[in-house]
Each structure stands twice: as structure tokens, then as C-alpha cells.
N, C-alpha and C. Protein backbone atom coordinates (compact mmCIF):
# COMPACT_ATOMS: atom_id res chain seq x y z
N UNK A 1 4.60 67.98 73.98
CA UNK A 1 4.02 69.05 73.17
C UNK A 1 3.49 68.51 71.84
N UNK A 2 4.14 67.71 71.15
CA UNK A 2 3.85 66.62 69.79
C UNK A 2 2.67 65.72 70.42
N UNK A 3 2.11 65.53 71.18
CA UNK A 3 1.04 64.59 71.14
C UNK A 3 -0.02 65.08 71.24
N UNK A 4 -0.49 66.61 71.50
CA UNK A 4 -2.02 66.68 70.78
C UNK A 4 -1.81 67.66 69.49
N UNK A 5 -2.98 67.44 68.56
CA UNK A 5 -3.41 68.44 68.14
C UNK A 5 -2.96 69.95 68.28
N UNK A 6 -3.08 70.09 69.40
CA UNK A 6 -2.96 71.66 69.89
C UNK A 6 -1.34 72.05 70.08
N UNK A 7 -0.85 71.07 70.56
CA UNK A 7 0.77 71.10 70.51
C UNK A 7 1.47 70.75 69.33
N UNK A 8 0.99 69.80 68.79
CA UNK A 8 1.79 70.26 66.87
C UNK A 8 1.75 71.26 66.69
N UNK A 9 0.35 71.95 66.48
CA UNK A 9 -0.06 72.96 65.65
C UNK A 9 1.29 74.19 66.53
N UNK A 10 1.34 73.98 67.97
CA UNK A 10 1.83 75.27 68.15
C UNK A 10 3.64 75.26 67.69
N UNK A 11 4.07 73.98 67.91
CA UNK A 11 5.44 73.60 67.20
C UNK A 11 5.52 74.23 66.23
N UNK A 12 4.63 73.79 65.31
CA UNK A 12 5.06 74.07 64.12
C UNK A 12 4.76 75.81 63.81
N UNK A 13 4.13 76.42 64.14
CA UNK A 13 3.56 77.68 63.89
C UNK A 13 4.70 78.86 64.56
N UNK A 14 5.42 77.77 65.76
CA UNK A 14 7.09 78.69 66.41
C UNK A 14 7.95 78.59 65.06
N UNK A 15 7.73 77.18 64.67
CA UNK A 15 9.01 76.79 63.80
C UNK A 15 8.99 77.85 62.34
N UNK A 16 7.61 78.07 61.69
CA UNK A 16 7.28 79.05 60.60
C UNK A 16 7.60 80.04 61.13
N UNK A 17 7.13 80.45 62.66
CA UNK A 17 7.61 81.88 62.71
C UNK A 17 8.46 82.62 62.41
N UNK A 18 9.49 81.43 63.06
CA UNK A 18 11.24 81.61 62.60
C UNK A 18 11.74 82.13 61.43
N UNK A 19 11.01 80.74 60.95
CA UNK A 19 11.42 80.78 59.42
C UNK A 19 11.46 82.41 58.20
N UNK A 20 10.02 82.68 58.96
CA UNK A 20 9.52 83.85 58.36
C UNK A 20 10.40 85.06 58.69
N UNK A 21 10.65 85.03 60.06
CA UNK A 21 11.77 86.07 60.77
C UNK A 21 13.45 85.76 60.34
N UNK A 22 13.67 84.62 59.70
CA UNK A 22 14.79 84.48 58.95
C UNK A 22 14.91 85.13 57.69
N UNK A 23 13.84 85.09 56.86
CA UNK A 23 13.67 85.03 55.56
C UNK A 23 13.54 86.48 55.38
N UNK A 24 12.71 87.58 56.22
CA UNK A 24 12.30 88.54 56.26
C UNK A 24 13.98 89.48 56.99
N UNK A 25 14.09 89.20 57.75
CA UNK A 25 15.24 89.88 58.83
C UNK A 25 17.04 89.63 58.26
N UNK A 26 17.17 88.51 57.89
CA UNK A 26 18.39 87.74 57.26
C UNK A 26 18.48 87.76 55.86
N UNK A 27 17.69 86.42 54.90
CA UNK A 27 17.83 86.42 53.72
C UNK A 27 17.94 87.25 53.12
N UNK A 28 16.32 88.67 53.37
CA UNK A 28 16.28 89.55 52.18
C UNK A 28 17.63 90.45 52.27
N UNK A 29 17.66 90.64 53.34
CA UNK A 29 18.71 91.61 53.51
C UNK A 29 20.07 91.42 52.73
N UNK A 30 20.26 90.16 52.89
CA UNK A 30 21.87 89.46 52.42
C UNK A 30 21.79 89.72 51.03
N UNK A 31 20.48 89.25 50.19
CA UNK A 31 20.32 89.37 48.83
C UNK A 31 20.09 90.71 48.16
N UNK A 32 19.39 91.86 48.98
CA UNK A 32 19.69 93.20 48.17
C UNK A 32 20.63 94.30 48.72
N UNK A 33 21.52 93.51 50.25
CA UNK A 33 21.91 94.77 50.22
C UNK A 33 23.83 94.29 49.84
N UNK A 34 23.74 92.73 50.23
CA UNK A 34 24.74 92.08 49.80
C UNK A 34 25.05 91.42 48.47
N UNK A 35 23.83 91.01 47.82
CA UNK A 35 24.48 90.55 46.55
C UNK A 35 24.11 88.77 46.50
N UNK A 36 23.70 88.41 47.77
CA UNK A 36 23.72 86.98 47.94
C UNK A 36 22.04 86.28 48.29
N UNK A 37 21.93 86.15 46.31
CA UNK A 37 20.46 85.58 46.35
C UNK A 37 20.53 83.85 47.84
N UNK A 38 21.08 83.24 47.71
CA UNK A 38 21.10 82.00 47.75
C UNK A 38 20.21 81.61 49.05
N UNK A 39 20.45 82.41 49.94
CA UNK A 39 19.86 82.59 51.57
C UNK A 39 18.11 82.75 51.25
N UNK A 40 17.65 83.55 50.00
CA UNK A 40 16.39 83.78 49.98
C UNK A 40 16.00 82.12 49.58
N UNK A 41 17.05 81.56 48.69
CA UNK A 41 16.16 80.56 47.96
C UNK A 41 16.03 79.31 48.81
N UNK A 42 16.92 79.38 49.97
CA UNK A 42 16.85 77.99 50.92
C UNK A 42 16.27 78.58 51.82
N UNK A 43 16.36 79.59 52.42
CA UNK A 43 15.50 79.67 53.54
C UNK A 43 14.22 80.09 53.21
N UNK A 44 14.06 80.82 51.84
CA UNK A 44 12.96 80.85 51.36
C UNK A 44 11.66 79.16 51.06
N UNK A 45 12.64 78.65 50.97
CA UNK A 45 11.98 76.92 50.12
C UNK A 45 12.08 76.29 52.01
N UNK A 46 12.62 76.76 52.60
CA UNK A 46 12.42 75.74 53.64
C UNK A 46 10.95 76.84 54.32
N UNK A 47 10.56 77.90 54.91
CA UNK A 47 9.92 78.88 55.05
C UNK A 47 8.38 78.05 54.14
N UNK A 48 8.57 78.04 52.97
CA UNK A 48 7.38 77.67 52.27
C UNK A 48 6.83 75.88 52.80
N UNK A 49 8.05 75.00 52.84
CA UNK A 49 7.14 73.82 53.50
C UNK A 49 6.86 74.25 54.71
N UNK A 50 7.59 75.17 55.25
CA UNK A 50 6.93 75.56 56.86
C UNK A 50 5.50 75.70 57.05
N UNK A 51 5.46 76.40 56.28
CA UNK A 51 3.85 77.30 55.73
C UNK A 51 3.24 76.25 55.42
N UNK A 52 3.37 75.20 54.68
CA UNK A 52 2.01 74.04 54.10
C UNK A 52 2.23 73.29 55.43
N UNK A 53 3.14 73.04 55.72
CA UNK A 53 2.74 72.53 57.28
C UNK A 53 1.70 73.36 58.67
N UNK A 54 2.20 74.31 58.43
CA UNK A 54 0.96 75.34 59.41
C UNK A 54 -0.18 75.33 58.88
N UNK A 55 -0.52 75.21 57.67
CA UNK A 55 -1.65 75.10 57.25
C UNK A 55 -2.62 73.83 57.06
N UNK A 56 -1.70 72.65 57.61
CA UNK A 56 -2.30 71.40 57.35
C UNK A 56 -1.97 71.60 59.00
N UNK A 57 -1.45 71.77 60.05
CA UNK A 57 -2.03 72.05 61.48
C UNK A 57 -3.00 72.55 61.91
N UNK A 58 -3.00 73.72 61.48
CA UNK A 58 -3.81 74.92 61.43
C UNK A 58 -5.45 73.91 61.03
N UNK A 59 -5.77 73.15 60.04
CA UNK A 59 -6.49 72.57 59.51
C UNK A 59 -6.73 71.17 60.70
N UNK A 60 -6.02 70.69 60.84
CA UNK A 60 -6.22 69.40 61.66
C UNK A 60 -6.74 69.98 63.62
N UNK A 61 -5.84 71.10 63.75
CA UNK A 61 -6.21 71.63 65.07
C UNK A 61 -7.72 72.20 65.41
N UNK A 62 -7.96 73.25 64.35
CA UNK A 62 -9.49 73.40 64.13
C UNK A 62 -10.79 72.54 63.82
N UNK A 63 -10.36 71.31 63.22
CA UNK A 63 -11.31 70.33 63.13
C UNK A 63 -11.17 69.42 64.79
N UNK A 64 -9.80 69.50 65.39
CA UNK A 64 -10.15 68.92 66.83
C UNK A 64 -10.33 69.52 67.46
N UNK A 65 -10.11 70.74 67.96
CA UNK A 65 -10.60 70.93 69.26
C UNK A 65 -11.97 72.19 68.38
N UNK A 66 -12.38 72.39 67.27
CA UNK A 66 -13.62 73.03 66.73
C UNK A 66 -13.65 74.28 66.98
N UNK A 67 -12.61 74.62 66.57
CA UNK A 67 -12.47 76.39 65.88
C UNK A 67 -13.49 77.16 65.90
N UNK A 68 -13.95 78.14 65.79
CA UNK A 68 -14.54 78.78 65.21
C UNK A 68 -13.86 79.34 63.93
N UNK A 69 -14.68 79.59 63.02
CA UNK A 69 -14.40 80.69 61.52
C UNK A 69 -13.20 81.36 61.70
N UNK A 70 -13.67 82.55 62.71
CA UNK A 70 -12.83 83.47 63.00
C UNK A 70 -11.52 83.19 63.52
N UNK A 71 -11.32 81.85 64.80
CA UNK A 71 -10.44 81.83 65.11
C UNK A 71 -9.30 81.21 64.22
N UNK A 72 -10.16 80.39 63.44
CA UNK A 72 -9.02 79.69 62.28
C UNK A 72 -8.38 81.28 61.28
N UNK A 73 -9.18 81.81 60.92
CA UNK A 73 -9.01 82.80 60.55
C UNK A 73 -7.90 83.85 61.00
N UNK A 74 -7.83 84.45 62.54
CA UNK A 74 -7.07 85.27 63.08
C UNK A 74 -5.90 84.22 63.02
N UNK A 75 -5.68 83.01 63.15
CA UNK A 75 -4.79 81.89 63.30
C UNK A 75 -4.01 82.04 61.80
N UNK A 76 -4.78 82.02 60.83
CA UNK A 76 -4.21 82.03 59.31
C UNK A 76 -3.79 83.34 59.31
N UNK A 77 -4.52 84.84 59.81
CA UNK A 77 -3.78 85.66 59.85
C UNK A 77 -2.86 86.82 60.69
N UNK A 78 -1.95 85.14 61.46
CA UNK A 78 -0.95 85.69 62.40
C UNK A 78 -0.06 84.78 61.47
N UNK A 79 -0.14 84.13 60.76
CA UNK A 79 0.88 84.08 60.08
C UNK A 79 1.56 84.44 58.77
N UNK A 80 0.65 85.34 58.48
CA UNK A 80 1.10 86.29 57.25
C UNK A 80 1.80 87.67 58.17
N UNK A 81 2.20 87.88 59.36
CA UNK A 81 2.13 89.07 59.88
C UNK A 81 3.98 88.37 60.67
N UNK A 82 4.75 89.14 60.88
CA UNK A 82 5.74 89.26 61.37
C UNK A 82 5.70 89.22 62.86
N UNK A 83 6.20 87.96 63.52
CA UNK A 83 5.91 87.79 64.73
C UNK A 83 4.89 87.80 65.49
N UNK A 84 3.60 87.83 64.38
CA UNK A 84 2.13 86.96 64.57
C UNK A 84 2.12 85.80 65.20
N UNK A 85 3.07 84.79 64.75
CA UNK A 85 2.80 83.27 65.31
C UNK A 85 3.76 83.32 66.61
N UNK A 86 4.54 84.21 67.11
CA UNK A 86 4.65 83.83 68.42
C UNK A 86 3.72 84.83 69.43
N UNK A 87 3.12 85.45 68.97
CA UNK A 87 1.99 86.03 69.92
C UNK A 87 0.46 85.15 69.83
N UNK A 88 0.68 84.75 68.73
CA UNK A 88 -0.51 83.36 68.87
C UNK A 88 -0.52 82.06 69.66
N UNK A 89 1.03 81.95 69.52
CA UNK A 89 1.53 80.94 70.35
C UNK A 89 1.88 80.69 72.01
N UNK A 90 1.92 82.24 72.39
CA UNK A 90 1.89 82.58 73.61
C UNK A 90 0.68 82.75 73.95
N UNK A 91 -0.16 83.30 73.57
CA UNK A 91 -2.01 82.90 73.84
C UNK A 91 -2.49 81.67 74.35
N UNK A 92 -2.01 81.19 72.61
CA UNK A 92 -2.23 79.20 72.81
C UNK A 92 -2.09 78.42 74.19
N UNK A 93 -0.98 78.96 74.51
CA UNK A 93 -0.20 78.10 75.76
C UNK A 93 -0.68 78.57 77.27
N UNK A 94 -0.93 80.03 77.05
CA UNK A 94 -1.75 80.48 78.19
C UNK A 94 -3.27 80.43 78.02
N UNK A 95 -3.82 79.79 77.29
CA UNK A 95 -4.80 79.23 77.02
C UNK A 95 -5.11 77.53 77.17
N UNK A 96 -3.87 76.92 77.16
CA UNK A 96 -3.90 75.88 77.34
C UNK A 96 -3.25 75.07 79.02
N UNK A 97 -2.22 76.23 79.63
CA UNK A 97 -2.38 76.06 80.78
C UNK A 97 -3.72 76.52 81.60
N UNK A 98 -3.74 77.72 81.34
CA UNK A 98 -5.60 77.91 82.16
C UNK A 98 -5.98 76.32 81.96
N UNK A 99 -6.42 75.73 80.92
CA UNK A 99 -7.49 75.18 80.66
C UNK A 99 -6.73 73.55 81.84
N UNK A 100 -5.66 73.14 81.89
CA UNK A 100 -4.98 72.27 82.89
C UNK A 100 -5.20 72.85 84.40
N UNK A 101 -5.02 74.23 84.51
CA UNK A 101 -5.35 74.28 86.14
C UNK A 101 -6.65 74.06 86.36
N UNK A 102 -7.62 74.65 85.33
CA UNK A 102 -8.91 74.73 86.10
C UNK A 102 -9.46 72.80 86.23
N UNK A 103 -8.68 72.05 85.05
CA UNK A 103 -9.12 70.67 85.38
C UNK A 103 -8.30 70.35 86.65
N UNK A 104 -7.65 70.49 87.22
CA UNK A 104 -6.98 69.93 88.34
C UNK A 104 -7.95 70.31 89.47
């Protein structure tokens, strides 16, 4: 999955997803309804290199296999959206098996 382009990008865009569904579902919660900033600020700071990493995928994937605008675009904004990047990512992959059967 790590050796193209298209499989970083989707690694990493599961791995932000997470992150985001941690930070959003877990952290905030712990910190206003419990009292316990600490969860926002690590899973928050790990969440944010997540993000400059999707975005330097996101960037390297579209210059290889040649994006369109839009698709980099809907790509940048499934990950501002809550469980965006695993419905992008399930696309991806059924987009990327199609594209293995029809070469066989």
C-alpha cells in the first residue's frame, strides 16, 4: 500500500481520519465535559502533523497520477468533514481495484 503515490496518500488520509474522529469524538469531550484539557493537546498536536502530512500526500498524489482542480479539491474537502477521509478512501480503493481488474 506504501509504494505508490496513491497508497500513501490513502494511509495516511485513514490515519488523519482517525485522528480527527479521536480529537472530535474523545478529546473534546474529556476536556469540557470532564475537566481534562490534556487529550485535546496530544491528540490535538498529533491530529495536526496528521493534517500537514495529508496535505503534502494529497499534493504529491495529484501531481502523480494528475488530479484534476476539483478532485484535489473534494480530496482537501473530505478532510475538513467528519468521516470524509474514510469515504474518500473507500472510493480510492474501489477505484483503484477497478482500475487492476480491467488491466488484467
Amino acid at each position: 500500500m506504501l509504494k505508490t503515490p496513491l497508497g500513501r496518500f490513502r494511509a495516511v488520509a485513514l490515519a488523519e481520519g482517525l485522528s480527527f474522529i479521536a480529537l472530535l469524538f474523545i478529546a473534546m469531550p474529556l476536556k469540557y465535559l470532564a475537566g481534562m484539557p490534556l487529550g485535546v493537546r496530544v491528540v490535538g498536536m498529533v491530529h495536526g502533523l496528521l493534517f500537514v502530512l495529508y496535505l503534502f500526500a494529497l499534493l504529491e498524489v495529484a501531481i502523480a497520477c494528475r488530479w484534476s482542480l476539483v478532485r484535489v479539491l473534494g480530496a482537501f474537502g473530505a478532510s475538513l468533514v467528519p468521516f470524509g477521509n474514510f469515504v474518500l478512501e473507500a472510493r480510492l480503493r474501489r477505484e483503484q481495484e477497478a482500475s487492476v481488474e480491467v488491466a488484467r
